[in-house]
PDB file of N, CA and C in Angstrom:
ATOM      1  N   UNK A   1      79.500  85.914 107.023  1.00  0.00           N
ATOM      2  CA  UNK A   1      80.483  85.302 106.148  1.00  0.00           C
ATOM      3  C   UNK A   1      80.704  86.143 104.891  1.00  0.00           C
ATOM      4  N   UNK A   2      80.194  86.634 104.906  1.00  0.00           N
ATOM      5  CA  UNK A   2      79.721  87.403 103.354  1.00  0.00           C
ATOM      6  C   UNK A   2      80.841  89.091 103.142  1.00  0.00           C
ATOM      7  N   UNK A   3      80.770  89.682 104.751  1.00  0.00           N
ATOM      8  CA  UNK A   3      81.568  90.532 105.115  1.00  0.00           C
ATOM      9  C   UNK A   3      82.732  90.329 104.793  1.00  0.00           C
ATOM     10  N   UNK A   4      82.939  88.930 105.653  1.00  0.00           N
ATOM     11  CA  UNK A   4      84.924  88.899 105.181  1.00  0.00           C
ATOM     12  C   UNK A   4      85.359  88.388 104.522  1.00  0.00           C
ATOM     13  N   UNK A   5      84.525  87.859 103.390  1.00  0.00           N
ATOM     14  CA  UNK A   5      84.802  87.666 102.134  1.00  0.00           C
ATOM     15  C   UNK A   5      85.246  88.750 100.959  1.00  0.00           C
ATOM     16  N   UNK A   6      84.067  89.961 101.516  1.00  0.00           N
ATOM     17  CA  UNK A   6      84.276  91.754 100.992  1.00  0.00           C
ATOM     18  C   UNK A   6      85.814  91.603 101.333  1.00  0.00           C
ATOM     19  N   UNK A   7      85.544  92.100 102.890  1.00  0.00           N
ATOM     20  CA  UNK A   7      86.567  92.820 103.089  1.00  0.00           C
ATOM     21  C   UNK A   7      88.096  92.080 102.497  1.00  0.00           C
ATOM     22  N   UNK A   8      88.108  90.970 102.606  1.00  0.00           N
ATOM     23  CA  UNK A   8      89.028  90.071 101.713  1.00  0.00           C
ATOM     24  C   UNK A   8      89.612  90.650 100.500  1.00  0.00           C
ATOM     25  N   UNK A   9      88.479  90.877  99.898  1.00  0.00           N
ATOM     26  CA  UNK A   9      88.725  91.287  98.967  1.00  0.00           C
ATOM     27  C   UNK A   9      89.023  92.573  98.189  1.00  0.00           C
ATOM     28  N   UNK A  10      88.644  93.337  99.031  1.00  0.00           N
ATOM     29  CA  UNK A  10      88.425  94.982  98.798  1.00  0.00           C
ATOM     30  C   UNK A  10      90.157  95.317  99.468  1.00  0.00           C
ATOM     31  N   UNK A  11      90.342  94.349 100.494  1.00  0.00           N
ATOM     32  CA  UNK A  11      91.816  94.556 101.012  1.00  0.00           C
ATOM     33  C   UNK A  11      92.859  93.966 100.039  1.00  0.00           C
ATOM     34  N   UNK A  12      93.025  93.011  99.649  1.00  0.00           N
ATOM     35  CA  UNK A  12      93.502  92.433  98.471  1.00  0.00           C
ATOM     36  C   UNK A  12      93.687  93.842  97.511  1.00  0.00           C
ATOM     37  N   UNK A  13      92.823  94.158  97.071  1.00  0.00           N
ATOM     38  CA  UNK A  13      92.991  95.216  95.953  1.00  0.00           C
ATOM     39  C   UNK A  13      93.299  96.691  96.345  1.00  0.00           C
ATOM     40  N   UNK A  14      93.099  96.231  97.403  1.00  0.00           N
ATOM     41  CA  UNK A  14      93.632  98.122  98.210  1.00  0.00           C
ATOM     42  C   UNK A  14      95.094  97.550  98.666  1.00  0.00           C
ATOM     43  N   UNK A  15      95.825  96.460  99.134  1.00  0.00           N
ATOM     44  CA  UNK A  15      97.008  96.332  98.982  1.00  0.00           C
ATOM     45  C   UNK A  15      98.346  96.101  96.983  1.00  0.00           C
ATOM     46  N   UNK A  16      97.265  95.806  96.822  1.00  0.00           N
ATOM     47  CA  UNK A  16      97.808  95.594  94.812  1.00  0.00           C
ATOM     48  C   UNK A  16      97.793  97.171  94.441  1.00  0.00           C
ATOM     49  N   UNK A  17      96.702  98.041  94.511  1.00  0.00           N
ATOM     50  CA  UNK A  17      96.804  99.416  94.459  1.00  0.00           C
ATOM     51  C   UNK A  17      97.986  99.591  95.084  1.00  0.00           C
ATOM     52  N   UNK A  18      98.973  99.658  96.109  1.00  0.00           N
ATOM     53  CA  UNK A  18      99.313 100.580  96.905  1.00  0.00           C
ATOM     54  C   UNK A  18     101.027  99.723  96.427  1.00  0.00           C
ATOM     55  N   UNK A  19     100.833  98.636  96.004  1.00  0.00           N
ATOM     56  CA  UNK A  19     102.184  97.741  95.657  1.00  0.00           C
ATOM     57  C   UNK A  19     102.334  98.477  94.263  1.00  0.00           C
ATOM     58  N   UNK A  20     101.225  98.456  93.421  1.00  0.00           N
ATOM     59  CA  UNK A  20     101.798  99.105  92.055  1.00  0.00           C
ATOM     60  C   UNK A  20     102.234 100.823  91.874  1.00  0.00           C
ATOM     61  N   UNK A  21     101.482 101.383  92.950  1.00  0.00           N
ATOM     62  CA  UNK A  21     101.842 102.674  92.928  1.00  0.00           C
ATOM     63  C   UNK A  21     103.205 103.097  93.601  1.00  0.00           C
ATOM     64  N   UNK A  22     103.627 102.578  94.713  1.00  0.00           N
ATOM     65  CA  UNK A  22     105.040 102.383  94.720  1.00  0.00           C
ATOM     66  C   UNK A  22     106.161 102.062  93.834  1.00  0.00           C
ATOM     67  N   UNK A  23     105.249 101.000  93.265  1.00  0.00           N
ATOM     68  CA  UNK A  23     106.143 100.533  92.362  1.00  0.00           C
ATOM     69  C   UNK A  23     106.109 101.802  91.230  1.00  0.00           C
ATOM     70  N   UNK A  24     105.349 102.136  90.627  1.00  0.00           N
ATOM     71  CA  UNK A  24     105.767 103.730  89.480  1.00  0.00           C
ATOM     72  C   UNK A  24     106.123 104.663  90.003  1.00  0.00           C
ATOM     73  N   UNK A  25     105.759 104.895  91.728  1.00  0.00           N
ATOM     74  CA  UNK A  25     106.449 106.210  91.886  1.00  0.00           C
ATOM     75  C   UNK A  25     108.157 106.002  91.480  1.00  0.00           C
ATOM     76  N   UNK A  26     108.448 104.639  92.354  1.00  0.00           N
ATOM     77  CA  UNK A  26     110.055 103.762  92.376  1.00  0.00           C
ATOM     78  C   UNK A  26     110.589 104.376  90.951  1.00  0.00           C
ATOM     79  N   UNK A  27     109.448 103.922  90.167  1.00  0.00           N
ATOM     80  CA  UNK A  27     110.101 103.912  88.713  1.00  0.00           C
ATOM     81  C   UNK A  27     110.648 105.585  88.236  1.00  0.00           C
ATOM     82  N   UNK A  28     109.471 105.894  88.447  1.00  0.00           N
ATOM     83  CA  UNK A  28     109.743 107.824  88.240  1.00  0.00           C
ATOM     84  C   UNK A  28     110.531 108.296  88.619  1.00  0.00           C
ATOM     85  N   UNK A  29     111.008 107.927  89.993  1.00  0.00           N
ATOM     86  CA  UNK A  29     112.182 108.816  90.577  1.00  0.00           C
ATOM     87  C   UNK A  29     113.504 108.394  89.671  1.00  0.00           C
ATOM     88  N   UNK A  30     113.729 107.400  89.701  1.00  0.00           N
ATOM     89  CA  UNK A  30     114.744 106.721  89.120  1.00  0.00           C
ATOM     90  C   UNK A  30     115.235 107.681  87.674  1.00  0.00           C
ATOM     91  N   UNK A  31     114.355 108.364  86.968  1.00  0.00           N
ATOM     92  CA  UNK A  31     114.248 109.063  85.701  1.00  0.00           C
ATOM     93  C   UNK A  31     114.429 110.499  86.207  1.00  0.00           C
ATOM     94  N   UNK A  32     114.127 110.726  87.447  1.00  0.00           N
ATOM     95  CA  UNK A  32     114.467 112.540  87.893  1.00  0.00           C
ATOM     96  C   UNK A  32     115.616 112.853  87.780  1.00  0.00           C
ATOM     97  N   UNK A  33     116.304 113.710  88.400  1.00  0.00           N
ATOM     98  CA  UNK A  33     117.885 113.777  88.901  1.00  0.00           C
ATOM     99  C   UNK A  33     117.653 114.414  90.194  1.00  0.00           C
ATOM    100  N   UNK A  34     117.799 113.405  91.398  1.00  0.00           N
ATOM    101  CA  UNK A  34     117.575 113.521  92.336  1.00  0.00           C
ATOM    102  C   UNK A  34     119.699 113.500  93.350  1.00  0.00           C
ATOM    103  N   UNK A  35     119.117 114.762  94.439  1.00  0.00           N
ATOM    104  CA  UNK A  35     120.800 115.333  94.911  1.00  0.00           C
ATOM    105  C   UNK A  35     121.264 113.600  95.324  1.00  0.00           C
ATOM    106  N   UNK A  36     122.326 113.481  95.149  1.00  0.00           N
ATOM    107  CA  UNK A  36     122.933 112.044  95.635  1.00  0.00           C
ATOM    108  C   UNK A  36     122.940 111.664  97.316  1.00  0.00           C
ATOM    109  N   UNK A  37     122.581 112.603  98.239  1.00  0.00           N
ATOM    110  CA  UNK A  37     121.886 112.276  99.476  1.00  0.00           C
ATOM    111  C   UNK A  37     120.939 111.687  99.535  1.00  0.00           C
ATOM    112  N   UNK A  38     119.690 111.668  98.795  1.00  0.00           N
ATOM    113  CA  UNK A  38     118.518 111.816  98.459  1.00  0.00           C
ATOM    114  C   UNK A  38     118.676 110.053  97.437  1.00  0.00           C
ATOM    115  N   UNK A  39     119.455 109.683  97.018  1.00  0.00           N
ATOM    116  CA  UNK A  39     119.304 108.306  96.265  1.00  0.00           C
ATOM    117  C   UNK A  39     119.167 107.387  97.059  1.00  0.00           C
ATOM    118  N   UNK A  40     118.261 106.494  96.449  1.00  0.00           N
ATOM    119  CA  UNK A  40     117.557 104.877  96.551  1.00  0.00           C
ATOM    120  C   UNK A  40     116.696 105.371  98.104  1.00  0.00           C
ATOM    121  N   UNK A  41     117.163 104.789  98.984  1.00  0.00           N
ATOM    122  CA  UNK A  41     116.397 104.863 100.117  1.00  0.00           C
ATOM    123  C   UNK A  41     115.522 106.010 100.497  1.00  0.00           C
ATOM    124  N   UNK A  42     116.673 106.808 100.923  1.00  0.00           N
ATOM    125  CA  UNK A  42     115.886 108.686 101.500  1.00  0.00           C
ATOM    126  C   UNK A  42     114.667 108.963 100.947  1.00  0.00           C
ATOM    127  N   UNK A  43     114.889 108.717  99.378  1.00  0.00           N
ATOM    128  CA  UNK A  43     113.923 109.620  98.972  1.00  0.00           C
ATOM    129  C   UNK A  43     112.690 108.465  98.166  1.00  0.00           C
ATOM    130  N   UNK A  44     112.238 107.651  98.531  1.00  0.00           N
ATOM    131  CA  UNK A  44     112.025 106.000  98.536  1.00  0.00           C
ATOM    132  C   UNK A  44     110.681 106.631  99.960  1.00  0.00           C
ATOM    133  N   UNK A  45     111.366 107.293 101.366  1.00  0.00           N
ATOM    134  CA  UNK A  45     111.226 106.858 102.774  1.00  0.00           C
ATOM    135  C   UNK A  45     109.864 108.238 102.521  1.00  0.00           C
ATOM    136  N   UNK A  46     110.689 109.476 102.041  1.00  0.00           N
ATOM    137  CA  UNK A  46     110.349 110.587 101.987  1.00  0.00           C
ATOM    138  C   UNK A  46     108.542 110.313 100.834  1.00  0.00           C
ATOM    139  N   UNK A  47     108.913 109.944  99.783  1.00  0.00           N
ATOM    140  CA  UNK A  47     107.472 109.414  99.009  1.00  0.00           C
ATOM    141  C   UNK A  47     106.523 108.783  99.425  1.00  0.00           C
ATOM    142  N   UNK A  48     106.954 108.004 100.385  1.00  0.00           N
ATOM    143  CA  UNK A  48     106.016 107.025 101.416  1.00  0.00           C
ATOM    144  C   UNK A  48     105.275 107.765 101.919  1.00  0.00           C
ATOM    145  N   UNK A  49     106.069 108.985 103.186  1.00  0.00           N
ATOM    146  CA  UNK A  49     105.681 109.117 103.757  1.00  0.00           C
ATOM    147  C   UNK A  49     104.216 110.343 103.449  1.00  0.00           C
ATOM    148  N   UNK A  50     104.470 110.801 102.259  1.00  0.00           N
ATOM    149  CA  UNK A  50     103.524 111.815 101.775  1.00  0.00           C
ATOM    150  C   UNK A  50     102.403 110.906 101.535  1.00  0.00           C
ATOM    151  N   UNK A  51     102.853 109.665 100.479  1.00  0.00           N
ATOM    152  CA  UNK A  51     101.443 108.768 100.387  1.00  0.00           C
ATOM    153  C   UNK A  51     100.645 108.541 101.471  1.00  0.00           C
ATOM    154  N   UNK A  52     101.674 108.393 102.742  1.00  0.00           N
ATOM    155  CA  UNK A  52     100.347 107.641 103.898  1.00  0.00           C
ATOM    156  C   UNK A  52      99.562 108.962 104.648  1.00  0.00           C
ATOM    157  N   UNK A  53     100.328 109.844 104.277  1.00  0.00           N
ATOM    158  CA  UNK A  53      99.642 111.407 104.422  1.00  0.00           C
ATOM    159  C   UNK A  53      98.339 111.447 103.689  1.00  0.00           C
ATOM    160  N   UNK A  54      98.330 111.339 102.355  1.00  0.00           N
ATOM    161  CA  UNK A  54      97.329 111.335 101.317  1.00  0.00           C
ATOM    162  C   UNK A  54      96.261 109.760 101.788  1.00  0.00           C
ATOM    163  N   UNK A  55      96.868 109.047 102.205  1.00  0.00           N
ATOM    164  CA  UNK A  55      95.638 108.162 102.494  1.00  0.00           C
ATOM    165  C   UNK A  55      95.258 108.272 104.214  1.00  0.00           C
ATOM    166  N   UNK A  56      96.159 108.870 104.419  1.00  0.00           N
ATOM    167  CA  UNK A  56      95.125 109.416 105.826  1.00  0.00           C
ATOM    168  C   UNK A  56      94.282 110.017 106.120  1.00  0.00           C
ATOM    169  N   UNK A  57      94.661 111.229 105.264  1.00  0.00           N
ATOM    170  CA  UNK A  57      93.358 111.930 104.989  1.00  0.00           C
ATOM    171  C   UNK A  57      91.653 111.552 104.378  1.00  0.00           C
ATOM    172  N   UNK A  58      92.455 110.342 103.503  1.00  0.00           N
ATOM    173  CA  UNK A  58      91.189 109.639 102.780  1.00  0.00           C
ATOM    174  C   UNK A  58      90.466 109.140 103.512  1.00  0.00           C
ATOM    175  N   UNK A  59      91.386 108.421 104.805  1.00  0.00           N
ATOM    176  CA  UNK A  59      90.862 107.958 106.168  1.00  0.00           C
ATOM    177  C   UNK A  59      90.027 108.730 106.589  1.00  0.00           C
ATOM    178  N   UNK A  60      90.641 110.041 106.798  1.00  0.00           N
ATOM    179  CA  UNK A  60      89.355 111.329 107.823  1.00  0.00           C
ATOM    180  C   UNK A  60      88.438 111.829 107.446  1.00  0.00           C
ATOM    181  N   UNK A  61      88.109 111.450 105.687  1.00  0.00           N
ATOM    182  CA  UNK A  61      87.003 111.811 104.850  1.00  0.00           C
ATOM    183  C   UNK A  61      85.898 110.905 105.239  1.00  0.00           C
ATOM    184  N   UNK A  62      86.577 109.728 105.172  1.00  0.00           N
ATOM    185  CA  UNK A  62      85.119 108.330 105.373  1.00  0.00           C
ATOM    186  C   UNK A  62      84.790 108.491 107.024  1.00  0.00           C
ATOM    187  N   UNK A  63      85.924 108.859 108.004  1.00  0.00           N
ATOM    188  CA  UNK A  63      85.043 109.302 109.054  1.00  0.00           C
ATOM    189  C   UNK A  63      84.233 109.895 109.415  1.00  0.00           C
ATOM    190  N   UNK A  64      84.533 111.584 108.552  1.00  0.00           N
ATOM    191  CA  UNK A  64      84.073 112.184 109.013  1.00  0.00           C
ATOM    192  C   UNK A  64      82.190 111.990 108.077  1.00  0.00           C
ATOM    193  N   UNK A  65      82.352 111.261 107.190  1.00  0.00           N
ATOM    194  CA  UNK A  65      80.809 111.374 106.489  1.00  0.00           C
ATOM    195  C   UNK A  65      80.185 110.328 106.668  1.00  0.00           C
ATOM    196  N   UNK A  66      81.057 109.390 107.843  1.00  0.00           N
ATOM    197  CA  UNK A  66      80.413 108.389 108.719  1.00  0.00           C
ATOM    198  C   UNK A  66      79.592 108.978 109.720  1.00  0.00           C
ATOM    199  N   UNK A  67      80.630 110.375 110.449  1.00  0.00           N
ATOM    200  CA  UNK A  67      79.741 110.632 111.500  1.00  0.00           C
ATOM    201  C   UNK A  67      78.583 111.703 111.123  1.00  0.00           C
ATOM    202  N   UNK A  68      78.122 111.935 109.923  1.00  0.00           N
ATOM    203  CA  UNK A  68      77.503 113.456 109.526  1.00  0.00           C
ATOM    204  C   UNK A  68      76.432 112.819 109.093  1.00  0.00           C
ATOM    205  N   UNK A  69      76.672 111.074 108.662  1.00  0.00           N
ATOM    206  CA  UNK A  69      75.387 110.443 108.231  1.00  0.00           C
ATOM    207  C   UNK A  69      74.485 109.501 109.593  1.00  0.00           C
ATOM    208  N   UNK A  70      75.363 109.641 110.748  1.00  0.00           N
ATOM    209  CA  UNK A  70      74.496 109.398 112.143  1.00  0.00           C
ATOM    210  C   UNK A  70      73.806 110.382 112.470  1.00  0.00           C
ATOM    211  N   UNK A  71      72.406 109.392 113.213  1.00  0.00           N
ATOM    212  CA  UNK A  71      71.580 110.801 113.496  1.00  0.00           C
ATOM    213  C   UNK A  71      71.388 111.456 114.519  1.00  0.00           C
ATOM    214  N   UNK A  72      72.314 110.988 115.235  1.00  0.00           N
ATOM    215  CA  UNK A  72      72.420 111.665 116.630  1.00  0.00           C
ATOM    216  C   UNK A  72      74.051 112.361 116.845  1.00  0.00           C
ATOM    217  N   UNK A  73      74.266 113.089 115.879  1.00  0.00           N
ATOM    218  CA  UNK A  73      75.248 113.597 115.517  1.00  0.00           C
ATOM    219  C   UNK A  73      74.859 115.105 115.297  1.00  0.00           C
ATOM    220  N   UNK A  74      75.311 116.025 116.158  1.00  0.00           N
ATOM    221  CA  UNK A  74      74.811 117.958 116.012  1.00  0.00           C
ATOM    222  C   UNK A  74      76.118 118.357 115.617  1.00  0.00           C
ATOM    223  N   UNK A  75      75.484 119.612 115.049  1.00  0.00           N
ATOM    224  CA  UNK A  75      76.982 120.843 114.708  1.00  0.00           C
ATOM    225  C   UNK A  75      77.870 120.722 115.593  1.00  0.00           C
ATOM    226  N   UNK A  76      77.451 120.880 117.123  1.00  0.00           N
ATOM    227  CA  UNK A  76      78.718 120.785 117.723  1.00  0.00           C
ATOM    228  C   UNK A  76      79.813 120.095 118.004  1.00  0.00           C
ATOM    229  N   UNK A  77      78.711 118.420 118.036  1.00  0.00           N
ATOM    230  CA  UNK A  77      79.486 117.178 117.703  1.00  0.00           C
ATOM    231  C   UNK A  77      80.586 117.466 116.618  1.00  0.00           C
ATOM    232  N   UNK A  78      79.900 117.595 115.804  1.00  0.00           N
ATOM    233  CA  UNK A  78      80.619 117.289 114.486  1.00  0.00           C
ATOM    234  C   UNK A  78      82.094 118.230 114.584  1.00  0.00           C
ATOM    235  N   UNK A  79      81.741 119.547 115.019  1.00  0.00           N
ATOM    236  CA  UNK A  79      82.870 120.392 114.964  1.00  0.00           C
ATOM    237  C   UNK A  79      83.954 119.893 115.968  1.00  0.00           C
ATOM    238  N   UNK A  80      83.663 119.274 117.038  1.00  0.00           N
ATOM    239  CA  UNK A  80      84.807 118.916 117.848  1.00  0.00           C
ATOM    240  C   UNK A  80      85.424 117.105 116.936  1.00  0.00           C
ATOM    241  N   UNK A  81      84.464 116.845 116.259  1.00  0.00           N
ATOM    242  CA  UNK A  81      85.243 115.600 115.382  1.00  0.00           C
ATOM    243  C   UNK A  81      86.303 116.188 114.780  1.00  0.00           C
ATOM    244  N   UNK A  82      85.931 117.153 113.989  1.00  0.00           N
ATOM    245  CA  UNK A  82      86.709 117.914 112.819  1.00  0.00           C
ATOM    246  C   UNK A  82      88.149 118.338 113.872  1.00  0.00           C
ATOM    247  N   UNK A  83      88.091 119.081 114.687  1.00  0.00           N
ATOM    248  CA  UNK A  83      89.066 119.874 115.300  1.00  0.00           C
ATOM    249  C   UNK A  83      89.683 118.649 115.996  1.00  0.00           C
ATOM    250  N   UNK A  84      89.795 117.577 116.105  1.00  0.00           N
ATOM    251  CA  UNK A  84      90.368 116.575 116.847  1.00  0.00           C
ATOM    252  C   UNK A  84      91.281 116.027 116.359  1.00  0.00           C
TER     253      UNK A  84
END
């Protein structure tokens, strides 16, 4: 019970993180001078998509020092995690 109460909560605030940072990137662009192709949506789609880039990676960090802290985990293991 105690778990998904965490995770409740740790998700809660990892979704409020990710609502407010949209929300200032939103704001920032708005202040650039961005080409008029590129207004409201496009470049809205284009910011996203770098963020979920940047938290994917954050993703492949906690994997990968998930699998480096198992102990039945070798160099070679590990290198075909990495290259995957």
């Amino acid at each position: 019970m105690g778990k998904v109460i965490a995770f409740t909560v740790v998700e809660s605030l990892g979704y409020c993180y990710i609502a407010t940072s949209f929300t200032s990137i939103r704001m920032c662009l708005e202040s650039y001078q961005v080409p008029k192709a590129f207004k409201e949506l496009p470049i809205v789609l284009i910011a996203s998509g770098l963020m979920s880039f940047a938290f994917l990676g954050l993703v492949g960090v906690v994997y990968l020092k998930s699998k480096i802290n198992d102990k039945k985990t070798t160099e070679s293991n590990l290198l075909s995690v990495v290259f995957i």
